[in-house]
C-alpha atoms as a PDB file:
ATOM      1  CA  UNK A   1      72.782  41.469 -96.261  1.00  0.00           C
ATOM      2  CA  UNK A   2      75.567  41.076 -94.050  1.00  0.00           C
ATOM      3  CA  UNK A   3      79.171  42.899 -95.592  1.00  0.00           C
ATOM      4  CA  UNK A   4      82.617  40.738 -95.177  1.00  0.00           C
ATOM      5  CA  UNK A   5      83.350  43.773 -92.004  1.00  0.00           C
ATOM      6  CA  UNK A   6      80.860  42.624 -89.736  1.00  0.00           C
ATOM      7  CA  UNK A   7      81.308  38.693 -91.114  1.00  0.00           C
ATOM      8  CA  UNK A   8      84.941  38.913 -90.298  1.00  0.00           C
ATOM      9  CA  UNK A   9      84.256  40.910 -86.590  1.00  0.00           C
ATOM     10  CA  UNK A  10      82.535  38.548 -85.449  1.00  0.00           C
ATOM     11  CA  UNK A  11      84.329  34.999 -86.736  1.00  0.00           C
ATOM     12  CA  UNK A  12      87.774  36.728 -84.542  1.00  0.00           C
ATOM     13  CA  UNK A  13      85.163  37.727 -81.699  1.00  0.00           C
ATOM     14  CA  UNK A  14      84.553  33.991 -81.614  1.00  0.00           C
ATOM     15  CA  UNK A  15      88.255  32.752 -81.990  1.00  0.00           C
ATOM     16  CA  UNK A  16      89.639  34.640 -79.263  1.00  0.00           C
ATOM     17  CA  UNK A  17      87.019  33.433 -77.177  1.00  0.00           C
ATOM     18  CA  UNK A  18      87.410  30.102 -78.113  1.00  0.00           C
ATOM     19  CA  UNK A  19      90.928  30.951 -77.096  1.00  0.00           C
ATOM     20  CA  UNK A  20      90.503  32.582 -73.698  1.00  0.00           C
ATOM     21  CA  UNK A  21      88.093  29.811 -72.414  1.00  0.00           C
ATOM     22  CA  UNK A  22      90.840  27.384 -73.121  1.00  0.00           C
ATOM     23  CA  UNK A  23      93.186  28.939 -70.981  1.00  0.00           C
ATOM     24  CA  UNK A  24      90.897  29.117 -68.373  1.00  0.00           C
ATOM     25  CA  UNK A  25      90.263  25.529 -68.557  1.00  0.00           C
ATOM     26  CA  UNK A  26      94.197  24.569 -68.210  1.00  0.00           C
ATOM     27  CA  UNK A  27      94.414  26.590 -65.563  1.00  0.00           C
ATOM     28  CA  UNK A  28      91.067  24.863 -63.940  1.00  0.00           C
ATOM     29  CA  UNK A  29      92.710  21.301 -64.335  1.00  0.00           C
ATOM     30  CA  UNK A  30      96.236  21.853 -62.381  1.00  0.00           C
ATOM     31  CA  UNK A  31      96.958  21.785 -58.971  1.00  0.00           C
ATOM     32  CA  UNK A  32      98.139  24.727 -57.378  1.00  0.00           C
ATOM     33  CA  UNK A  33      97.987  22.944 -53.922  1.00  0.00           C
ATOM     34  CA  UNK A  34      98.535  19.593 -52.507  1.00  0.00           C
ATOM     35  CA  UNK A  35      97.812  17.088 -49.648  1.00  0.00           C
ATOM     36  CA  UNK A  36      99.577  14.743 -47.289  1.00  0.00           C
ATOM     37  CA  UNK A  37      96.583  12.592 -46.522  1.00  0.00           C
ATOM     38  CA  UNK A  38      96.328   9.603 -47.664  1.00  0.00           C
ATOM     39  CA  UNK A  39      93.884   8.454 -50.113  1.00  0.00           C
ATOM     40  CA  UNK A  40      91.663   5.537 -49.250  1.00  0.00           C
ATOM     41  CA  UNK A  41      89.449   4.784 -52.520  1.00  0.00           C
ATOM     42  CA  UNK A  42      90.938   2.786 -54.988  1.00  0.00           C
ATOM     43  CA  UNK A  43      93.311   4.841 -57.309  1.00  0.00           C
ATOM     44  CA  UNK A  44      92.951   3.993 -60.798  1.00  0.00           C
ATOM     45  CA  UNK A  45      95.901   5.977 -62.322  1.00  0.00           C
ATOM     46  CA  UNK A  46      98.224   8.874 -61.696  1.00  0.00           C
ATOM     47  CA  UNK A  47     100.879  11.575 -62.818  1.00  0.00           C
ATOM     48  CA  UNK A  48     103.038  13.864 -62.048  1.00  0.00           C
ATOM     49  CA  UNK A  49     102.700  17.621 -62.227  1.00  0.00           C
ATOM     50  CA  UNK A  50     105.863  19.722 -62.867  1.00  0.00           C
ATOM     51  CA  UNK A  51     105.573  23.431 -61.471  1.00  0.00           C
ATOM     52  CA  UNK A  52     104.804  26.152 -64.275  1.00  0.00           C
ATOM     53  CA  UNK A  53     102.592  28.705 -61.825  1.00  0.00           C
ATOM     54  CA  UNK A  54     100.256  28.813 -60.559  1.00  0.00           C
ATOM     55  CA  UNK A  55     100.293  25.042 -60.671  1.00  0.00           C
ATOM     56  CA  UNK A  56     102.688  23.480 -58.278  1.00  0.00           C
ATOM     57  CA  UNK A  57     104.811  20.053 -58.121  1.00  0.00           C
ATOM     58  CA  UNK A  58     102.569  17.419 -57.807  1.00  0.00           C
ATOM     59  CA  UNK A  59     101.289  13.929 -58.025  1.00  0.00           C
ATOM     60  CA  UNK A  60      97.604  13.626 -59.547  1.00  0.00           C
ATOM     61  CA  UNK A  61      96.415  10.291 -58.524  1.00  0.00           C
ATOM     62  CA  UNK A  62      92.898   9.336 -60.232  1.00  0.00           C
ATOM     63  CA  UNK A  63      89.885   7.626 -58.573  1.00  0.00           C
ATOM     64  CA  UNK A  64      86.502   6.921 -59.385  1.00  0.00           C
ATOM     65  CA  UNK A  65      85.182  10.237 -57.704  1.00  0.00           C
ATOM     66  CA  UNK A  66      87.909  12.367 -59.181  1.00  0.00           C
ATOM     67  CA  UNK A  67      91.205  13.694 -59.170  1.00  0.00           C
ATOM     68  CA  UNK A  68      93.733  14.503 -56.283  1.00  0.00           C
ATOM     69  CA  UNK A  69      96.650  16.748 -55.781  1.00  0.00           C
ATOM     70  CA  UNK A  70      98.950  14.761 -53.513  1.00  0.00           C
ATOM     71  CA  UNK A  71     102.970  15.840 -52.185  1.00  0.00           C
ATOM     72  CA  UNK A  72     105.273  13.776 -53.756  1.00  0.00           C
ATOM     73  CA  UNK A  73     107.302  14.068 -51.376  1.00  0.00           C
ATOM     74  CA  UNK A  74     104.816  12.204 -48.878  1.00  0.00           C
ATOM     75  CA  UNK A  75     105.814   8.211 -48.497  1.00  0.00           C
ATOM     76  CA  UNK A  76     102.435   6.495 -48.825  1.00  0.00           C
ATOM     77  CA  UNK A  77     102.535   8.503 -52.865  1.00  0.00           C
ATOM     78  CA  UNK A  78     105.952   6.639 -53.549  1.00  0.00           C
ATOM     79  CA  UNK A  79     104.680   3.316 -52.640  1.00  0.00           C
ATOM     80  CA  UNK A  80     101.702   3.933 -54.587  1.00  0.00           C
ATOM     81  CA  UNK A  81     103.426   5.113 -57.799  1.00  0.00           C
ATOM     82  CA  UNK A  82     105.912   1.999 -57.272  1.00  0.00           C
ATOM     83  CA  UNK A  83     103.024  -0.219 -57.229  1.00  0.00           C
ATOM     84  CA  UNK A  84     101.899   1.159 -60.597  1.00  0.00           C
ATOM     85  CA  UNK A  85     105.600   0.484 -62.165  1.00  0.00           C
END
């Protein structure tokens, strides 16, 4: 028999991991660097990153293969995020 203790240990054991793996995973999906190069796939979509460290200020453009930290700064990124407006 298992007492309400050892029941309740383990249920906050599993919460704050729950909790501590989500973290990491926000911190996995930002950029914190970018690029100047250009892409050449097709980009299917795109957004922009504010800085909140250790993630910098950034564009995200989406392709087929994945996701890339651009500069915004960089003038082939403002043509491509006017041709999505």
């Amino acid at each position: 028999m298992v007492n309400c203790g050892t029941l309740l240990k383990s249920a906050l054991v599993a919460i704050v991991l729950v909790v501590v793996v989500a973290a990491d995973e926000k911190l996995a999906k930002c950029c914190e660097t970018v690029s100047k190069q250009e892409i050449t796939e097709p980009i299917t979509g795109y957004m922009i990153q504010k800085r909140n460290p250790p993630c910098v200020r950034a564009v995200i453009f989406q392709t087929a293969t994945g996701l890339y930290c651009s500069y915004l700064g960089a003038p082939w990124v403002q043509a491509k995020i006017a041709a999505f407006r």
